[in-house]
Structures are given as structure tokens and as C-alpha cells.
C-alpha atoms as a PDB file:
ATOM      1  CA  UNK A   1       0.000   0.000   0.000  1.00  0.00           C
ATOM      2  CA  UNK A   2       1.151   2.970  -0.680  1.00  0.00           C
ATOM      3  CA  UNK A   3       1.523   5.880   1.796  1.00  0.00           C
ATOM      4  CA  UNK A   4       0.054   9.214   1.900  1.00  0.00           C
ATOM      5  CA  UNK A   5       2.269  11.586   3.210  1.00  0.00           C
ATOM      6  CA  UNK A   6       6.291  11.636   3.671  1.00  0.00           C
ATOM      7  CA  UNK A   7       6.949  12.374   6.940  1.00  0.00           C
ATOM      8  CA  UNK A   8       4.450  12.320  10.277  1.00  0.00           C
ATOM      9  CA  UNK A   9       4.655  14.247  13.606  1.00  0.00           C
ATOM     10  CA  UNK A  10       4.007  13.359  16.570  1.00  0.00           C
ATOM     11  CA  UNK A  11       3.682  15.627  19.524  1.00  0.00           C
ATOM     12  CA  UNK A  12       3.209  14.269  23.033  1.00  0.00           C
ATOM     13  CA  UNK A  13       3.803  14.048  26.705  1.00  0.00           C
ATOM     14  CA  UNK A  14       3.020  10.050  26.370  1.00  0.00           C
ATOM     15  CA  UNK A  15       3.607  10.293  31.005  1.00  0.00           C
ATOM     16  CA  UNK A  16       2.141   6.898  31.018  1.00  0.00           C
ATOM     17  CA  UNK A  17       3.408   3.541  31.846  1.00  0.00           C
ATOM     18  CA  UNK A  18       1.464   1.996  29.004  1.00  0.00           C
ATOM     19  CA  UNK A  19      -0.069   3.362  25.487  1.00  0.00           C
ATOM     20  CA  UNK A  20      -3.684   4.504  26.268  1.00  0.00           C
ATOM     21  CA  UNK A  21      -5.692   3.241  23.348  1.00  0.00           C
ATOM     22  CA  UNK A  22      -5.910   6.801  22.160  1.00  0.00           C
ATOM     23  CA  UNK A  23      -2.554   7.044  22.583  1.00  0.00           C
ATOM     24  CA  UNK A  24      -1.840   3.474  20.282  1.00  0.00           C
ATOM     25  CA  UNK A  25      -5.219   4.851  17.746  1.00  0.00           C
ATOM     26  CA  UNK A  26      -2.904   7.755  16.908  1.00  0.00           C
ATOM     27  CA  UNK A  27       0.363   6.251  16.514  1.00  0.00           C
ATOM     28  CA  UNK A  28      -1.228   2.923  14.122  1.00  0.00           C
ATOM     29  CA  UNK A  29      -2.547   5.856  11.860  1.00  0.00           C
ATOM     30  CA  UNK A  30       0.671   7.154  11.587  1.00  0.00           C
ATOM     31  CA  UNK A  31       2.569   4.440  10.886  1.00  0.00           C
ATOM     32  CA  UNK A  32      -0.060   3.515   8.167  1.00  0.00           C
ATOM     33  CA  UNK A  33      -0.385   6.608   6.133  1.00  0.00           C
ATOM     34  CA  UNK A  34       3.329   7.792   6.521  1.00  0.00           C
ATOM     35  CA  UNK A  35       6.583   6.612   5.347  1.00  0.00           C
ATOM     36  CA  UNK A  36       8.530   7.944   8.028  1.00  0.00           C
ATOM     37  CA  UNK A  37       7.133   9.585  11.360  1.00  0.00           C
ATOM     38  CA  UNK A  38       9.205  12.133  14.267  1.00  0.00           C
ATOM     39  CA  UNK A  39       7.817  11.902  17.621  1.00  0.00           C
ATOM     40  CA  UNK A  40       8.362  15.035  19.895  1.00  0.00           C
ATOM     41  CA  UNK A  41       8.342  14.144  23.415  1.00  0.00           C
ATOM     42  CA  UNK A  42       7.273  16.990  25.829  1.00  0.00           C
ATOM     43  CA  UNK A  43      10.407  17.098  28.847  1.00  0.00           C
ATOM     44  CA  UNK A  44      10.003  19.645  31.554  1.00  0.00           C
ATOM     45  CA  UNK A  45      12.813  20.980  33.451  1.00  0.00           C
ATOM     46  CA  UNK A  46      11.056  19.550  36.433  1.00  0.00           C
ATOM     47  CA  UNK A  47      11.934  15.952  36.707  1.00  0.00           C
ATOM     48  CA  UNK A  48      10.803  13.312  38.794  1.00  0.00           C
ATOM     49  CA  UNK A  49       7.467  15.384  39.494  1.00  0.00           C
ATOM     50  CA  UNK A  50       4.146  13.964  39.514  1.00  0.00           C
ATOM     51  CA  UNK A  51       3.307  15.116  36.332  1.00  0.00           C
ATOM     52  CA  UNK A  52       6.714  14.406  35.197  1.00  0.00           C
ATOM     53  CA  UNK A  53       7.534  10.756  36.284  1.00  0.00           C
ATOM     54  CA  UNK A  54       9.031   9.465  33.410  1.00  0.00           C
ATOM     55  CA  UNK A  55      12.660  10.677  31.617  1.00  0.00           C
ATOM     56  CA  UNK A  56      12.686  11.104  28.056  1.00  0.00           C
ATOM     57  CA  UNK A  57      14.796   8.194  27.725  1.00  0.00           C
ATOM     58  CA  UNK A  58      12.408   5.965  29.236  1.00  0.00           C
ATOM     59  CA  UNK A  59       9.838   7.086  26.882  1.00  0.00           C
ATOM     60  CA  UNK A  60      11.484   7.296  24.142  1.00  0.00           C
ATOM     61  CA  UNK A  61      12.167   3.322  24.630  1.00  0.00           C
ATOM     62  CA  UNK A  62       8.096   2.917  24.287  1.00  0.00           C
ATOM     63  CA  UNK A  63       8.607   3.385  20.874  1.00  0.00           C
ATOM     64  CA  UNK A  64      11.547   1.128  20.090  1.00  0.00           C
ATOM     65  CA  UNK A  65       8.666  -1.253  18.999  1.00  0.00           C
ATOM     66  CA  UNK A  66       7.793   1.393  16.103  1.00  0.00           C
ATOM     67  CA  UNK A  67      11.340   1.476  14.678  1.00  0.00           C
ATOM     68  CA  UNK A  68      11.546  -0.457  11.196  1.00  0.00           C
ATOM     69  CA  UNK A  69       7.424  -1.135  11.717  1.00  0.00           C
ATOM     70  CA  UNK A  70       5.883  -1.367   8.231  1.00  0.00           C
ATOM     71  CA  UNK A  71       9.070   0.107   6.968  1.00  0.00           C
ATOM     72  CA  UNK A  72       8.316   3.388   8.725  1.00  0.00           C
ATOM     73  CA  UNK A  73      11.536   5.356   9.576  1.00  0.00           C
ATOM     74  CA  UNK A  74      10.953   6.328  13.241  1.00  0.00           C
ATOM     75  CA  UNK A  75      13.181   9.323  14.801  1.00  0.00           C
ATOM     76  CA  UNK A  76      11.966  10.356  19.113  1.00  0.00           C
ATOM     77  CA  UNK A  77      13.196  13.629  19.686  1.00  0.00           C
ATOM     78  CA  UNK A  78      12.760  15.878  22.875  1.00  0.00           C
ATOM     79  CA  UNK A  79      10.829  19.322  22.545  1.00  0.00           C
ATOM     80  CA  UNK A  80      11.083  21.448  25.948  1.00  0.00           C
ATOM     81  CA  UNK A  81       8.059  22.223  27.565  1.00  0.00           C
ATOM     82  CA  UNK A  82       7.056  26.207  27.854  1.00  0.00           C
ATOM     83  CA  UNK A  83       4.029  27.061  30.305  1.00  0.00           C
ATOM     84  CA  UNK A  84       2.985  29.359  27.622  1.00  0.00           C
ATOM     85  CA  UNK A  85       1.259  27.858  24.596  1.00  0.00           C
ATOM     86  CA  UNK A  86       1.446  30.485  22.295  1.00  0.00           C
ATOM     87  CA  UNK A  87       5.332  30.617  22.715  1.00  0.00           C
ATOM     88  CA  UNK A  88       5.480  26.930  22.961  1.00  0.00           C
ATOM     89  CA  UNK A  89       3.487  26.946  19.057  1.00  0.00           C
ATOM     90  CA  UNK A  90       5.830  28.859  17.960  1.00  0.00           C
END
């Protein structure tokens, strides 16, 4: 099957121990329709919070399954958090 679009992004927290099924909805759609996908992963400067229990690197090891999945290139990068959401757009 061919894919619709070159490259997918992905822009998450993903501060979960497991894939919520939204969270596994999202990334199956991705993999389908794209040939290769970047995921963003959200990383606060406050660590080991709460809200902020998990290290990138841990989470960017949930998606080692995705790498070479349906011959989907699969890059995890890190995107700093801003409390401000237009900034954070930008």
C-alpha cells in the first residue's frame, strides 16, 4: 500500500506507563499513512514530578517497537516544555 504523506509528527507528553488506546489509535494511523514519522516528546525541566515521572529516555524506549514497523523510519526527539502555549506553538 502505498503511503500518503512523507513524513508524520508526533507531539506528546506520552507520562504513562502503558499506550492509552488513544494514545496506540494515533500512533497505528501514523505508521499507516506515513513513510517515516518524528515523535516530539514533551520534557520539563522539572523531573521526577508527579506530572513528570518518566525521563525522556524511558519514553522514548516505548517506541523502540515502532522502529523499522511497516518500513516506517521512526526518529523520538525531545521538545522542551514552555508554560505558555502560544510561545510553545511557535
Amino acid at each position: 500500500m502505498d503511503k500518503l504523506y512523507d513524513v508524520g509528527v508526533i507531539v506528546g507528553r506520552f507520562q504513562v506507563p502503558d499506550f492509552t488506546d488513544g494514545h496506540k489509535q494515533l500512533i497505528k494511523t501514523a505508521v499507516t499513512e506515513c513513510k517515516s514519522l518524528v515523535v516530539f516528546l514533551g520534557v520539563s525541566v522539572v523531573l521526577d514530578s508527579d506530572r513528570n515521572a518518566m525521563d525522556f529516555v524511558t519514553r522514548e524506549f516505548m517506541f523502540e517497537y515502532l522502529k523499522n514497523t511497516q518500513g516506517v523510519k521512526v526518529t523520538v526527539l525531545p521538545i522542551p516544555d514552555i508554560f505558555n502555549d502560544e510561545l510553545w506553538s511557535k
